[in-house]
N, C-alpha and C. Protein backbone atom coordinates (compact mmCIF):
# COMPACT_ATOMS: atom_id res chain seq x y z
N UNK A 1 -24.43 -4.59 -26.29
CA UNK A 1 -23.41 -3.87 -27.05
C UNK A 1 -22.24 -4.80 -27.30
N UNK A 2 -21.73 -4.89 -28.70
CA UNK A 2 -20.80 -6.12 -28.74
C UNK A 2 -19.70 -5.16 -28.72
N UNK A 3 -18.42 -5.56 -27.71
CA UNK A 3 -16.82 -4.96 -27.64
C UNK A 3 -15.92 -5.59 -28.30
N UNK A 4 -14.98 -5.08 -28.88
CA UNK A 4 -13.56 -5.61 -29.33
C UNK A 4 -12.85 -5.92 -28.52
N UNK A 5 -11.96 -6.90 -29.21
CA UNK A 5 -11.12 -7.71 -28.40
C UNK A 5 -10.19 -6.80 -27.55
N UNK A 6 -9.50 -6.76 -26.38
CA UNK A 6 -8.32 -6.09 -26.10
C UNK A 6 -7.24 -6.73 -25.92
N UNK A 7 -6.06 -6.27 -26.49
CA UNK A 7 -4.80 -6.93 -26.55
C UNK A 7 -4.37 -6.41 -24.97
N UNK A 8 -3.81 -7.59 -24.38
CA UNK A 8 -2.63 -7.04 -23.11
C UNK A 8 -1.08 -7.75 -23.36
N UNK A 9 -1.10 -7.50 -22.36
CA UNK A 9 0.69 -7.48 -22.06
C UNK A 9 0.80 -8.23 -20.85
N UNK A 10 1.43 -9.24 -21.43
CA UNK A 10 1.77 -10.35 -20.23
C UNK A 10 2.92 -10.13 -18.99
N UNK A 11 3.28 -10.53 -17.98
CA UNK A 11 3.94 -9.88 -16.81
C UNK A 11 3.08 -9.32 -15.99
N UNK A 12 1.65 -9.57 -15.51
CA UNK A 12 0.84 -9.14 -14.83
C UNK A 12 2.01 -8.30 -13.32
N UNK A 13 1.59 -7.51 -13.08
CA UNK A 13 1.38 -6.65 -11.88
C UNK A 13 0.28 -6.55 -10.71
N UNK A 14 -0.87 -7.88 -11.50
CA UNK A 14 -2.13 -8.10 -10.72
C UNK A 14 -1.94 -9.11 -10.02
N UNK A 15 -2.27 -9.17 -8.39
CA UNK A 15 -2.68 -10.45 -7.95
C UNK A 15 -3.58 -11.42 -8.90
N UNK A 16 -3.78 -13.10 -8.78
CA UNK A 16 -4.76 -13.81 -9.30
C UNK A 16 -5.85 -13.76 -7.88
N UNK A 17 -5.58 -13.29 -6.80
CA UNK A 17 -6.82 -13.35 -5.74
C UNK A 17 -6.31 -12.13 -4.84
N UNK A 18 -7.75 -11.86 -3.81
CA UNK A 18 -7.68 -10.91 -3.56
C UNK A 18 -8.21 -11.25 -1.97
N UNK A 19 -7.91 -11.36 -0.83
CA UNK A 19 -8.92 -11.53 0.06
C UNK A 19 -8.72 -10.52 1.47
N UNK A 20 -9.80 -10.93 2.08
CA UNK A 20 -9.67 -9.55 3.13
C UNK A 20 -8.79 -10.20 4.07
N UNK A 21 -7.74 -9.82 3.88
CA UNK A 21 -6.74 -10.31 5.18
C UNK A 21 -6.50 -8.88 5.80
N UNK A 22 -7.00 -8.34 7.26
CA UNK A 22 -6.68 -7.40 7.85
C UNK A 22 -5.38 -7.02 7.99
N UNK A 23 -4.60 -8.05 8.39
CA UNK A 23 -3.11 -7.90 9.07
C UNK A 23 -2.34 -7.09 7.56
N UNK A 24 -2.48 -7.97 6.84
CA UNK A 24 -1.84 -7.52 5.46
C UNK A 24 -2.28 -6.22 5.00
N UNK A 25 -3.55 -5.80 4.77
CA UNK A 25 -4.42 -5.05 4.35
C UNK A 25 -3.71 -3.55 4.56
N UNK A 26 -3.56 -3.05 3.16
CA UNK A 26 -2.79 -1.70 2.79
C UNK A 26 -3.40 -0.33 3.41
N UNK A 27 -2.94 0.30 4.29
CA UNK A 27 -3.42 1.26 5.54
C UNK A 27 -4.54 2.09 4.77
N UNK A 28 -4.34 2.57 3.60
CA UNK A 28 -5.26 3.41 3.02
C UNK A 28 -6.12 2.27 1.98
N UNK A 29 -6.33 1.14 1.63
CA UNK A 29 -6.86 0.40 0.66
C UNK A 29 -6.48 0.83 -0.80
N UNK A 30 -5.55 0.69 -1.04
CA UNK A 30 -4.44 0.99 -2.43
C UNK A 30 -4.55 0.30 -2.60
N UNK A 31 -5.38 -0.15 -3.74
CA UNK A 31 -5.07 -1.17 -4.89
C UNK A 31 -5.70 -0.66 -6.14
N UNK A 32 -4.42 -0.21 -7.02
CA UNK A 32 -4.78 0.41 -8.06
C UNK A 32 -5.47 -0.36 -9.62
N UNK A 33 -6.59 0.67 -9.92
CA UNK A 33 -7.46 -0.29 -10.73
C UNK A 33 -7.15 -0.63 -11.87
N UNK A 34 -6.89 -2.14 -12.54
CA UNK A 34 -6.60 -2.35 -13.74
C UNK A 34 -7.17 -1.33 -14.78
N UNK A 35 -6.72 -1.32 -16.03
CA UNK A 35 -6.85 -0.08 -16.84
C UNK A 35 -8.10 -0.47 -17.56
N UNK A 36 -8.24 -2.08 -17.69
CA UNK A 36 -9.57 -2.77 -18.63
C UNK A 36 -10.68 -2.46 -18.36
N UNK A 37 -10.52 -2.23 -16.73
CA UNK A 37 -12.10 -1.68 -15.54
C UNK A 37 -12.39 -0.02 -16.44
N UNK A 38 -11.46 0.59 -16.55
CA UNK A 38 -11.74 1.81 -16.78
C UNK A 38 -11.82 1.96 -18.05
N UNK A 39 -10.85 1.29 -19.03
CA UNK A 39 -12.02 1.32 -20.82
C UNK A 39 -13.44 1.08 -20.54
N UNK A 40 -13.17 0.04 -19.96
CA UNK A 40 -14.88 -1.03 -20.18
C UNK A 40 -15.89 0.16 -19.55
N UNK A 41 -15.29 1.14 -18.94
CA UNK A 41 -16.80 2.13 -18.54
C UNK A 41 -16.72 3.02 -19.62
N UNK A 42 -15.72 3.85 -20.06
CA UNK A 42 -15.84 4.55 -20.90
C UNK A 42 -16.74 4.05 -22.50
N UNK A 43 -16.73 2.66 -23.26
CA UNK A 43 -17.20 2.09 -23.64
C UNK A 43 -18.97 2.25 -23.21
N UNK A 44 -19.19 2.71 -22.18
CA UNK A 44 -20.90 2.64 -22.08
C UNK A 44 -21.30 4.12 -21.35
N UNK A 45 -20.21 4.86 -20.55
CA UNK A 45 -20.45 5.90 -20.35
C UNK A 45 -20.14 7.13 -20.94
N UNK A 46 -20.69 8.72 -20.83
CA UNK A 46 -19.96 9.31 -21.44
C UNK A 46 -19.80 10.81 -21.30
N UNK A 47 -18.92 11.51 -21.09
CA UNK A 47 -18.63 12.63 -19.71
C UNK A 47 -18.39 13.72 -20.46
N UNK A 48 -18.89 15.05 -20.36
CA UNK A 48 -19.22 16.37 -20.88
C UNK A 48 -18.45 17.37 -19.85
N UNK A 49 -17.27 17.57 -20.10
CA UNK A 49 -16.62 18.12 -19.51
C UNK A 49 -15.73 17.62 -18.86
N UNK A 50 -14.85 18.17 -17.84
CA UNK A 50 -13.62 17.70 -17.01
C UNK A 50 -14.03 16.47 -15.88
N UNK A 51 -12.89 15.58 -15.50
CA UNK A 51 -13.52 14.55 -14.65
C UNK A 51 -12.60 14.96 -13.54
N UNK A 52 -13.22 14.95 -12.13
CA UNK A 52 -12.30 14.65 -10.60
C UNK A 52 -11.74 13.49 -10.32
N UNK A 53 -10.71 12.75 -10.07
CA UNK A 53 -10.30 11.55 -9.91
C UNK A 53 -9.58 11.44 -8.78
N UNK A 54 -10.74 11.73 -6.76
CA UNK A 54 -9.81 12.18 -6.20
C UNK A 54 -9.42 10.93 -5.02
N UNK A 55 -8.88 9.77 -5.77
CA UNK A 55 -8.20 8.84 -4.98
C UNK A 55 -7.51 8.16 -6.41
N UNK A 56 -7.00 8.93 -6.45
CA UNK A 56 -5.81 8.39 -7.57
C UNK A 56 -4.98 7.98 -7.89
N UNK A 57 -4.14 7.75 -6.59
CA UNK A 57 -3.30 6.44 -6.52
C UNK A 57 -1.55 6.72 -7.06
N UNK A 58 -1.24 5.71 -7.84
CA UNK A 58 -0.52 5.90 -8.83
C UNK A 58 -0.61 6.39 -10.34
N UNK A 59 -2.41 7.27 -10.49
CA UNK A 59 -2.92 7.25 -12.01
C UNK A 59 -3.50 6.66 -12.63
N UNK A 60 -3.29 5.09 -12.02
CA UNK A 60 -4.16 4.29 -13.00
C UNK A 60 -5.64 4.63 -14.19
N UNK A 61 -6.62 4.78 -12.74
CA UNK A 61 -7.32 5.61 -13.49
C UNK A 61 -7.01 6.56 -14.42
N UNK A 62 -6.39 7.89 -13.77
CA UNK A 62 -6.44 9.14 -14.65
C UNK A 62 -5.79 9.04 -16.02
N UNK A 63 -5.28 8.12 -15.97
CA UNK A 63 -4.15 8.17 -17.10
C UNK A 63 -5.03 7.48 -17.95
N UNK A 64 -5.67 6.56 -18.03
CA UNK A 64 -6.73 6.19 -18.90
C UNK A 64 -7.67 6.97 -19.37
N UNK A 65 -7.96 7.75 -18.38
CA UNK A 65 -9.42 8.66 -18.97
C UNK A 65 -8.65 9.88 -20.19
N UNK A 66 -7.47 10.16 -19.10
CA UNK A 66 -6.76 11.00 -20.47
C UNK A 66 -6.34 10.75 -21.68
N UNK A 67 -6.11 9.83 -21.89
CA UNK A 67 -5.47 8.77 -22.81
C UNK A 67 -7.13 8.73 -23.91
N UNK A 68 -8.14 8.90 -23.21
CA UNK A 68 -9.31 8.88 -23.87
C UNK A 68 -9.82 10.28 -24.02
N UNK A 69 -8.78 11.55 -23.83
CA UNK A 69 -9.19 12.67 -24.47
C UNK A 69 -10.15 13.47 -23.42
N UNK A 70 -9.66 13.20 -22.37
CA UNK A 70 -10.90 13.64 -20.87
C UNK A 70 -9.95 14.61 -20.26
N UNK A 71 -10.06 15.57 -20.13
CA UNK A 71 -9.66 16.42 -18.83
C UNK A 71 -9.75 16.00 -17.58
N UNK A 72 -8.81 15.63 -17.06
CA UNK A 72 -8.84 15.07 -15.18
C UNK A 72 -7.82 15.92 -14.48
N UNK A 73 -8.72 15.86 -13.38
CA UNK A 73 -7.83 16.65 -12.02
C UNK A 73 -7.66 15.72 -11.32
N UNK A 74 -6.42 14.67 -10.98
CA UNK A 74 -6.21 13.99 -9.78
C UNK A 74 -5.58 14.56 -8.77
N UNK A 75 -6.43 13.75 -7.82
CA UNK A 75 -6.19 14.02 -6.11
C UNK A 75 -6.03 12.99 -5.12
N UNK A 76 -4.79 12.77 -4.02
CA UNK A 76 -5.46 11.63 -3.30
C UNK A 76 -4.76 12.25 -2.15
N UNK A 77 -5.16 11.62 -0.73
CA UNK A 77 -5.47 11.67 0.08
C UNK A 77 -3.38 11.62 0.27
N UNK A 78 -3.15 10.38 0.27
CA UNK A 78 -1.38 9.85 -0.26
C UNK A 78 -0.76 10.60 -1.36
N UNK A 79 0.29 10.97 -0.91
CA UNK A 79 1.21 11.18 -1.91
C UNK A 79 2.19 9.99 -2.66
N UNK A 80 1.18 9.83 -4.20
CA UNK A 80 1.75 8.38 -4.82
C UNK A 80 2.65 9.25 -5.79
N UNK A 81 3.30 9.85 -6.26
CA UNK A 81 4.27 10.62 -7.09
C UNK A 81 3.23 11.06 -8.24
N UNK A 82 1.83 11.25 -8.52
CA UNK A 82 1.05 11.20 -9.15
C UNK A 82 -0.20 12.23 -8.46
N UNK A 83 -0.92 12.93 -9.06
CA UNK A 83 -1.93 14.04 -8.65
C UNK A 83 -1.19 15.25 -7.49
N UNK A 84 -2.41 15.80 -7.08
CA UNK A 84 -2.30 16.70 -5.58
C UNK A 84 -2.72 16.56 -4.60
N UNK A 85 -2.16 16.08 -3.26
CA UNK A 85 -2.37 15.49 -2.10
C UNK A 85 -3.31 16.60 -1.78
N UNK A 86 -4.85 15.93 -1.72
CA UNK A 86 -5.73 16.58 -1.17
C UNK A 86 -6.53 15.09 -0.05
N UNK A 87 -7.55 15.83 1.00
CA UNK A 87 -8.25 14.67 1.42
C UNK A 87 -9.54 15.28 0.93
N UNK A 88 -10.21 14.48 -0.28
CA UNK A 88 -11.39 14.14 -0.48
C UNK A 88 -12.29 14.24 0.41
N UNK A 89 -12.32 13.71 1.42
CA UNK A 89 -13.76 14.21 2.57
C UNK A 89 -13.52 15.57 3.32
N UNK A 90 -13.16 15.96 2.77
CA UNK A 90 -12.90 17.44 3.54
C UNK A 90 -13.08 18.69 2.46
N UNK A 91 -13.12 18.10 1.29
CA UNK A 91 -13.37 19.12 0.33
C UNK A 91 -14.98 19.34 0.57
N UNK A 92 -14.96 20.83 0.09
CA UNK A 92 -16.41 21.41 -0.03
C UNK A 92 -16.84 22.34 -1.40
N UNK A 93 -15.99 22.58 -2.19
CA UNK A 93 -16.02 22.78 -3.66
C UNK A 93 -15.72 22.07 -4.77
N UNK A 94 -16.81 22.41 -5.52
CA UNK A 94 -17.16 21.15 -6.91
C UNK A 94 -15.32 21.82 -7.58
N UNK A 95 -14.72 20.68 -8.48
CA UNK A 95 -13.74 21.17 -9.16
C UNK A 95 -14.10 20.71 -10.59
N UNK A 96 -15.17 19.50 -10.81
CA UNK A 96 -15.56 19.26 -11.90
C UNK A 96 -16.96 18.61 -12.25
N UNK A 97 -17.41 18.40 -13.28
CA UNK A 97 -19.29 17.89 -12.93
C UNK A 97 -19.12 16.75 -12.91
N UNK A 98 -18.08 16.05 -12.91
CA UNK A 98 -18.27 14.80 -12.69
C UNK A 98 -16.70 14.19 -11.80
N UNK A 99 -17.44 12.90 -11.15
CA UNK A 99 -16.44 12.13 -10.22
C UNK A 99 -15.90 10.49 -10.98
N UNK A 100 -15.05 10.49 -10.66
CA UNK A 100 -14.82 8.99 -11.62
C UNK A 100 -13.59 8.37 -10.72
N UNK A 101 -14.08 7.41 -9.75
CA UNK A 101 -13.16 6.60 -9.16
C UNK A 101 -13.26 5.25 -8.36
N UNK A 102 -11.98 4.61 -7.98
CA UNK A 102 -12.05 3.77 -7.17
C UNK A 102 -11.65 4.27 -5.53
N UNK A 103 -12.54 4.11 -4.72
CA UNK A 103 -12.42 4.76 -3.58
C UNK A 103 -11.99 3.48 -2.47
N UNK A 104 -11.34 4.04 -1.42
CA UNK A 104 -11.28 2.98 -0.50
C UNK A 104 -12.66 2.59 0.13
N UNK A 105 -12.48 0.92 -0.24
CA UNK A 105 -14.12 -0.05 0.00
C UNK A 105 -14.61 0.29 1.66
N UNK A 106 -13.97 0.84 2.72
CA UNK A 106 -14.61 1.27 3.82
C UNK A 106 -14.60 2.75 4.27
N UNK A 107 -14.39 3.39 3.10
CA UNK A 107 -15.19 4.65 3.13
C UNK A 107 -15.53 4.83 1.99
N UNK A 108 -16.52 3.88 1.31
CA UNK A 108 -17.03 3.59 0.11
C UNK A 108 -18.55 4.84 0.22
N UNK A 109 -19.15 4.57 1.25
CA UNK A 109 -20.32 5.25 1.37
C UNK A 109 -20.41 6.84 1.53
N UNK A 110 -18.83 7.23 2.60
CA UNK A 110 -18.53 8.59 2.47
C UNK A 110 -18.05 9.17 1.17
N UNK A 111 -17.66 8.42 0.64
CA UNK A 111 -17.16 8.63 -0.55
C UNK A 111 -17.76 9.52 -1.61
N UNK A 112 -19.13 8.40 -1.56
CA UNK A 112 -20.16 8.54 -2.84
C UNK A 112 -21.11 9.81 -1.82
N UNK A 113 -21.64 9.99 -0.77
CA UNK A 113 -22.31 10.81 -0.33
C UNK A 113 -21.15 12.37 -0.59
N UNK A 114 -19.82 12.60 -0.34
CA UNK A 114 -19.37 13.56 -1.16
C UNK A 114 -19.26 14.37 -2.57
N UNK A 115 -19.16 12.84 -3.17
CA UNK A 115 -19.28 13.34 -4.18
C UNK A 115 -20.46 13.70 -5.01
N UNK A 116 -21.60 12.98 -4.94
CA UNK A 116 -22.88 13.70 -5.19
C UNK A 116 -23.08 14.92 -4.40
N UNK A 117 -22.66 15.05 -3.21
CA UNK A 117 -22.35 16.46 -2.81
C UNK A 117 -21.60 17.60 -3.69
N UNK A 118 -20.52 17.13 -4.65
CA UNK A 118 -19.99 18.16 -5.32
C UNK A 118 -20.33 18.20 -6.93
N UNK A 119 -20.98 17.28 -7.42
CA UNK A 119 -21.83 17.51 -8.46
C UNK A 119 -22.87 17.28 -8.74
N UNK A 120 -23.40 18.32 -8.48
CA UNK A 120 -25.32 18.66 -8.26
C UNK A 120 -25.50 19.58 -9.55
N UNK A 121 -25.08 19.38 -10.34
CA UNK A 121 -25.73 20.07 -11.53
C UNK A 121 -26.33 18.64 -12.33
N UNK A 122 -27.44 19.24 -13.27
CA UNK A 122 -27.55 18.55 -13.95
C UNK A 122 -27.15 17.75 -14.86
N UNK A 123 -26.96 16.16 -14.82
CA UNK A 123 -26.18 15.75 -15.60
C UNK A 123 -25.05 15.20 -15.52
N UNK A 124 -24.27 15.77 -13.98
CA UNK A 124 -23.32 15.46 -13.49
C UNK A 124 -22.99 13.82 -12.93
N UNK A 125 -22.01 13.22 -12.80
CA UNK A 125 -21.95 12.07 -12.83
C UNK A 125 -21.40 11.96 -11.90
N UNK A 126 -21.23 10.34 -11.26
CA UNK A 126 -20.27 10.25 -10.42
C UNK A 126 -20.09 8.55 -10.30
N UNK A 127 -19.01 8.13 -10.63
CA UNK A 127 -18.70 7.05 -11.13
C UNK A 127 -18.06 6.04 -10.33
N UNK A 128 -18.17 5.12 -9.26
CA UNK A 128 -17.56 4.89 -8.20
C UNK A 128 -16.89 3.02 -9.49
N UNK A 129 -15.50 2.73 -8.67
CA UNK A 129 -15.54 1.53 -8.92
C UNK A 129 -15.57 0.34 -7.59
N UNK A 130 -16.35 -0.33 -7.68
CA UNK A 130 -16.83 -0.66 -6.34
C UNK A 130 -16.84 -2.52 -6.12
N UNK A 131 -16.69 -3.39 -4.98
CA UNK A 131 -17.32 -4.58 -4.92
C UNK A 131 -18.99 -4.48 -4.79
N UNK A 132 -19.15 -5.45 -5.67
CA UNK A 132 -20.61 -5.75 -5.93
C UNK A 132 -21.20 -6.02 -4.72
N UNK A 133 -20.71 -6.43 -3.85
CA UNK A 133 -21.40 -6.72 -2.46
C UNK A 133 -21.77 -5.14 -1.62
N UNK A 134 -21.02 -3.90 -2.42
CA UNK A 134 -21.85 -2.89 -2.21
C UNK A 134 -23.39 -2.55 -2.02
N UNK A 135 -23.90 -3.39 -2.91
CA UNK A 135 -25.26 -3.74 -3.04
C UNK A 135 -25.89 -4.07 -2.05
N UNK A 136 -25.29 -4.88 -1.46
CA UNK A 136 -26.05 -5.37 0.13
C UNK A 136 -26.19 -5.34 1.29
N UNK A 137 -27.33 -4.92 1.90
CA UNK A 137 -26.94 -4.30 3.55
C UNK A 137 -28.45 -3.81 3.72
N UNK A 138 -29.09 -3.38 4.20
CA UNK A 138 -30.52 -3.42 4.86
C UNK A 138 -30.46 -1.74 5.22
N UNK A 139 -29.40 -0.75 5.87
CA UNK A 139 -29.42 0.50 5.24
C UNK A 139 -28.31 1.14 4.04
N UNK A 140 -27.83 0.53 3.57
CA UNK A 140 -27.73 1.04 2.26
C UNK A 140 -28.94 1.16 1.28
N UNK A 141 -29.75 -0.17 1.19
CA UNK A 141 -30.86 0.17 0.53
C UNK A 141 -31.70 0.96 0.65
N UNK A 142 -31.76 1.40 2.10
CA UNK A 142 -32.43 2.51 2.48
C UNK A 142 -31.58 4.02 1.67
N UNK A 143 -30.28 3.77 1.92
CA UNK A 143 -29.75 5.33 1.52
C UNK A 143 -29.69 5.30 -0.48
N UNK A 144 -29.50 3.67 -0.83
CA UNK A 144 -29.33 3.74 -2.67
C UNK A 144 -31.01 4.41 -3.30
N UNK A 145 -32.00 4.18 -2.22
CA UNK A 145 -33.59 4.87 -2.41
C UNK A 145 -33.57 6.54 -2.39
N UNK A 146 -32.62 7.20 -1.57
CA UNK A 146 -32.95 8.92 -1.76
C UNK A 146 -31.90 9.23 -2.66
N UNK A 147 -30.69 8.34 -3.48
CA UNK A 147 -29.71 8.96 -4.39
C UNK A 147 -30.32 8.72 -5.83
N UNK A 148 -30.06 9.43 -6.91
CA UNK A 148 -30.04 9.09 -8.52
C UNK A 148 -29.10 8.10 -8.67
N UNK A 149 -29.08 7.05 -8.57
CA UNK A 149 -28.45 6.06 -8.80
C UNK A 149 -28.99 5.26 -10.58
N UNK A 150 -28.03 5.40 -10.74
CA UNK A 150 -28.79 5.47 -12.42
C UNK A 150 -28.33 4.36 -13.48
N UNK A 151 -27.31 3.51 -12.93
CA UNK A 151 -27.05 2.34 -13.50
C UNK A 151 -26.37 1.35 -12.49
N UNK A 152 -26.07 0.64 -13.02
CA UNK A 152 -25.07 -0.50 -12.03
C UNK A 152 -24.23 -1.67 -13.09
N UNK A 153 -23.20 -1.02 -13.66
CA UNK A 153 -22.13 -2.26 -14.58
C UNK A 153 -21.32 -3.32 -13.72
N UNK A 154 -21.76 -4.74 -14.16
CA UNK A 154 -21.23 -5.92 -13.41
C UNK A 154 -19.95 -6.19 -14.36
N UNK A 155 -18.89 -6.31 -13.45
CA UNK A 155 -18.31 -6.72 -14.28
C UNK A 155 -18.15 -8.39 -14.86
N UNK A 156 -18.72 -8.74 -15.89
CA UNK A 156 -18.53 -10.24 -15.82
C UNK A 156 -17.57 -11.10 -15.77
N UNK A 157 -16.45 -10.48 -16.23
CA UNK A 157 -15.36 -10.97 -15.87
C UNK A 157 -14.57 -10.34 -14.52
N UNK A 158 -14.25 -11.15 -13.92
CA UNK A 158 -13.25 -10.82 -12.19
C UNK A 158 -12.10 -9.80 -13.12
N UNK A 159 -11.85 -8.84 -12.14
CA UNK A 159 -10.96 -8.18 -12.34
C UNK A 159 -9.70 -8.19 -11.26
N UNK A 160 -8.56 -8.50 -12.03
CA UNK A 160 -7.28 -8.44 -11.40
C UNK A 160 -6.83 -7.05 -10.67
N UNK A 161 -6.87 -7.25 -9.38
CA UNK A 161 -6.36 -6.13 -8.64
C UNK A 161 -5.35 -6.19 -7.75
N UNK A 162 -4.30 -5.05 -7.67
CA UNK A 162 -2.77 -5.33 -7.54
C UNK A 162 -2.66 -4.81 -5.83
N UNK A 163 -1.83 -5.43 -4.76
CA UNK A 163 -2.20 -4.95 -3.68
C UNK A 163 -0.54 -3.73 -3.32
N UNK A 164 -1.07 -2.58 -3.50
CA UNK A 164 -0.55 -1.56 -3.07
C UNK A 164 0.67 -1.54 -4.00
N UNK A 165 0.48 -1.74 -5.29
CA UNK A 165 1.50 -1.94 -5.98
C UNK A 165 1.07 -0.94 -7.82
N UNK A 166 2.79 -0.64 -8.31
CA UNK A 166 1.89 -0.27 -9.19
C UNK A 166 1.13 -0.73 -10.22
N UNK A 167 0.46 -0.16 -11.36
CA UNK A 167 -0.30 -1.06 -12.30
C UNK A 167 0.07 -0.87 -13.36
N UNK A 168 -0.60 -2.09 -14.33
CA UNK A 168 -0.32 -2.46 -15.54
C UNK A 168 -1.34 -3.12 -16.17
N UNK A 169 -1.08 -3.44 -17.28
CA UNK A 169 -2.10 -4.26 -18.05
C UNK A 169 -2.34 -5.67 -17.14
N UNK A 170 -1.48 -6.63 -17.91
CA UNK A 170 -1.92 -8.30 -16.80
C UNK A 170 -3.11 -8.67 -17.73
N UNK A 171 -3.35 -9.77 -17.37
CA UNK A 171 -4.13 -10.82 -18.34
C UNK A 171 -4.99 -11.87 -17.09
N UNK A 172 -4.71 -11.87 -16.19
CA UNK A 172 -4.87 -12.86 -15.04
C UNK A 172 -6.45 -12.78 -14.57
N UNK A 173 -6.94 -12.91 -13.73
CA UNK A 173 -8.19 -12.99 -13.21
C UNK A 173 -8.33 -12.46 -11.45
N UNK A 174 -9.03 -12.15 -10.91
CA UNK A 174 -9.71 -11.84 -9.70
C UNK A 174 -10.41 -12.49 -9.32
N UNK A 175 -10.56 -12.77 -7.86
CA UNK A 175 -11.61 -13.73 -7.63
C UNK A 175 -12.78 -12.66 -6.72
N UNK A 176 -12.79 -11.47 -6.64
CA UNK A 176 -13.82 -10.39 -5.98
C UNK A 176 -14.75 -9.81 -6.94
N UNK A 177 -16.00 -9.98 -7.10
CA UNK A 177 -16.68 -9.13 -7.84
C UNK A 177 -16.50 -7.81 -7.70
N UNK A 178 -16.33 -7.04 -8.83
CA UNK A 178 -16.57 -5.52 -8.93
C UNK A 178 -17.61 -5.57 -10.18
N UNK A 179 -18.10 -3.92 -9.79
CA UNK A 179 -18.90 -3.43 -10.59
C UNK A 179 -18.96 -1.73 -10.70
N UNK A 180 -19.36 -1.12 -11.77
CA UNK A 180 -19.44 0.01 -11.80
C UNK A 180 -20.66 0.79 -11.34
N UNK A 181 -20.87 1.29 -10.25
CA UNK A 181 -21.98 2.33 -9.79
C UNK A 181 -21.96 3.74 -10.09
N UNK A 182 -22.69 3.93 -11.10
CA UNK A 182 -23.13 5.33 -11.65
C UNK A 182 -24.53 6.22 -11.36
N UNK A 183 -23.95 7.09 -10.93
CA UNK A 183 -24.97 8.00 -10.28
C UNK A 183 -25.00 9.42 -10.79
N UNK A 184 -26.64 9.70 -11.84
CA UNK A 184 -26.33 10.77 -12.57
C UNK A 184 -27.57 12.00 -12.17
N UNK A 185 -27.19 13.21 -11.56
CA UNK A 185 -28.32 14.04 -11.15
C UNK A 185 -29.45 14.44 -12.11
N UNK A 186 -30.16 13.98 -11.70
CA UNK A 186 -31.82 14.58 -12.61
C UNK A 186 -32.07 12.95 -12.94
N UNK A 187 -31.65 11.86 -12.40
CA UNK A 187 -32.04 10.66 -12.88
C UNK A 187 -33.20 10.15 -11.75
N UNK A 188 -34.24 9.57 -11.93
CA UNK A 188 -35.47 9.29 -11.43
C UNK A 188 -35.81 7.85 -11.67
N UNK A 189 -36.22 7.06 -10.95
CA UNK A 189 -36.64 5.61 -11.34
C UNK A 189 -35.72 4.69 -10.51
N UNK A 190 -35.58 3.54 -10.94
CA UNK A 190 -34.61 2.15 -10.18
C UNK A 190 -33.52 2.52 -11.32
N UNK A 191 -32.30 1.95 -10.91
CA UNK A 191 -31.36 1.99 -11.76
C UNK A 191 -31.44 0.62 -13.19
N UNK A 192 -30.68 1.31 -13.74
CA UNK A 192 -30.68 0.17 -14.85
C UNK A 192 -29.13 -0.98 -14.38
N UNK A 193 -29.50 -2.46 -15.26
CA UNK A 193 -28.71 -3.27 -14.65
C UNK A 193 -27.83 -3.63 -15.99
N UNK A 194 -26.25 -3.89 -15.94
CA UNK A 194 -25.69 -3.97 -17.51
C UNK A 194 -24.17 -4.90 -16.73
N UNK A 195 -23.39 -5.62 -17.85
CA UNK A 195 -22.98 -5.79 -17.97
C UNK A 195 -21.47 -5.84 -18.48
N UNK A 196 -20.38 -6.02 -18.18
CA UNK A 196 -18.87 -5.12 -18.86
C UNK A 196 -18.07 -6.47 -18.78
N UNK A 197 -17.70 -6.44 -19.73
CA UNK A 197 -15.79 -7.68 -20.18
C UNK A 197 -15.03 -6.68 -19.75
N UNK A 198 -13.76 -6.55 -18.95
CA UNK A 198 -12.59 -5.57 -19.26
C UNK A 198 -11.97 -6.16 -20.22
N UNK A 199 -11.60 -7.29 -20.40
CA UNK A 199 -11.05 -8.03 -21.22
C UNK A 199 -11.24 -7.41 -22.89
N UNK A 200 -12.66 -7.48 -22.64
CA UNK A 200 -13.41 -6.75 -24.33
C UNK A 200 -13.48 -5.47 -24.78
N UNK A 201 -13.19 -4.86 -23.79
CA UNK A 201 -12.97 -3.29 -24.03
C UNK A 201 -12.17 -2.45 -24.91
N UNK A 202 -12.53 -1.66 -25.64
CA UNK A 202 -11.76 -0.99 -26.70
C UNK A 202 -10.42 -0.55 -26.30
């Protein structure tokens, strides 16, 4: 699929690197997702009804998906002046058929096992933004075998991610792979494998 160029806005708000430094490392894993991550899915995905967005940060996300004409309910765990302080693993009612977020990377797995928990209808989505090294581990593969796991978007270009700060456009680079893991109920087979520019995104 060929994308258009995207214009940004210089004054990044993004780190140029990202690394696991514990000591430093933001108590809840806040780092809100550039906005390019979230065109570049909308660009290949595409959502029938209201979206949940329940680690939402400062909006980043939500404000994009709305901005693209989506109904969102944000929620996070923190009160960032943005959504309704809920905790996500404790919910037990669907609020929409689909999930669309960046979750903290070490409760990445509770995450996604919730939320396919709350949209089990057909069709329903659930959209994690994730490091690609998600992929690897000896039982995850065991648990990515009993889910509909139904695509996997790399991002080819590194994406700039801001540490506990708010967001913005930025132009800069990342040095952590991310990728988009989409998981859609009634999907059957291996997932499909694709590719995303944020950079190129509408």
């Amino acid at each position: 699929m060929s994308l258009a160029p995207l214009s940004t806005t210089a004054g990044s708000a993004f780190s140029r690197a990202q690394t696991d430094d514990r000591a430093n490392r933001e108590t809840h894993d806040f780092y809100p997702t550039h906005p390019g991550a979230t065109r570049a899915l909308l660009t290949v995905e595409a959502f029938d009804g209201p979206i949940w967005e329940p680690a939402c940060g400062d909006g980043a996300m939500s404000t994009v998906l709305e901005a693209a004409g989506h109904q969102v309910i944000s929620t996070d765990l923190v009160k960032r002046g943005y959504g309704e302080q809920r905790d996500f693993l404790m919910e037990w009612a669907p609020r929409a058929p689909h999930i669309v977020t960046n979750p903290p990377f070490r409760w990445a797995r509770e995450f996604a096992d919730r939320a396919l928990l709350l949209t089990r209808m057909p069709g329903g989505k659930v959209c994690l933004f994730l490091r690609l090294a998600f992929l690897e581990g000896i039982e995850r593969q065991r648990w990515f075998a009993t889910t509909p796991l139904a695509r996997v978007w790399v991002m080819s270009r590194r994406v700039p991610m801001a540490r506990g700060k708010a967001h913005g456009e930025g132009d800069g680079s990342g040095v952590i792979a991310f990728a988009w893991f989409v998981w859609e109920h009634g999907h059957q087979g291996k997932p499909d494998l694709g590719w995303l520019d944020w950079k190129a995104a509408a």
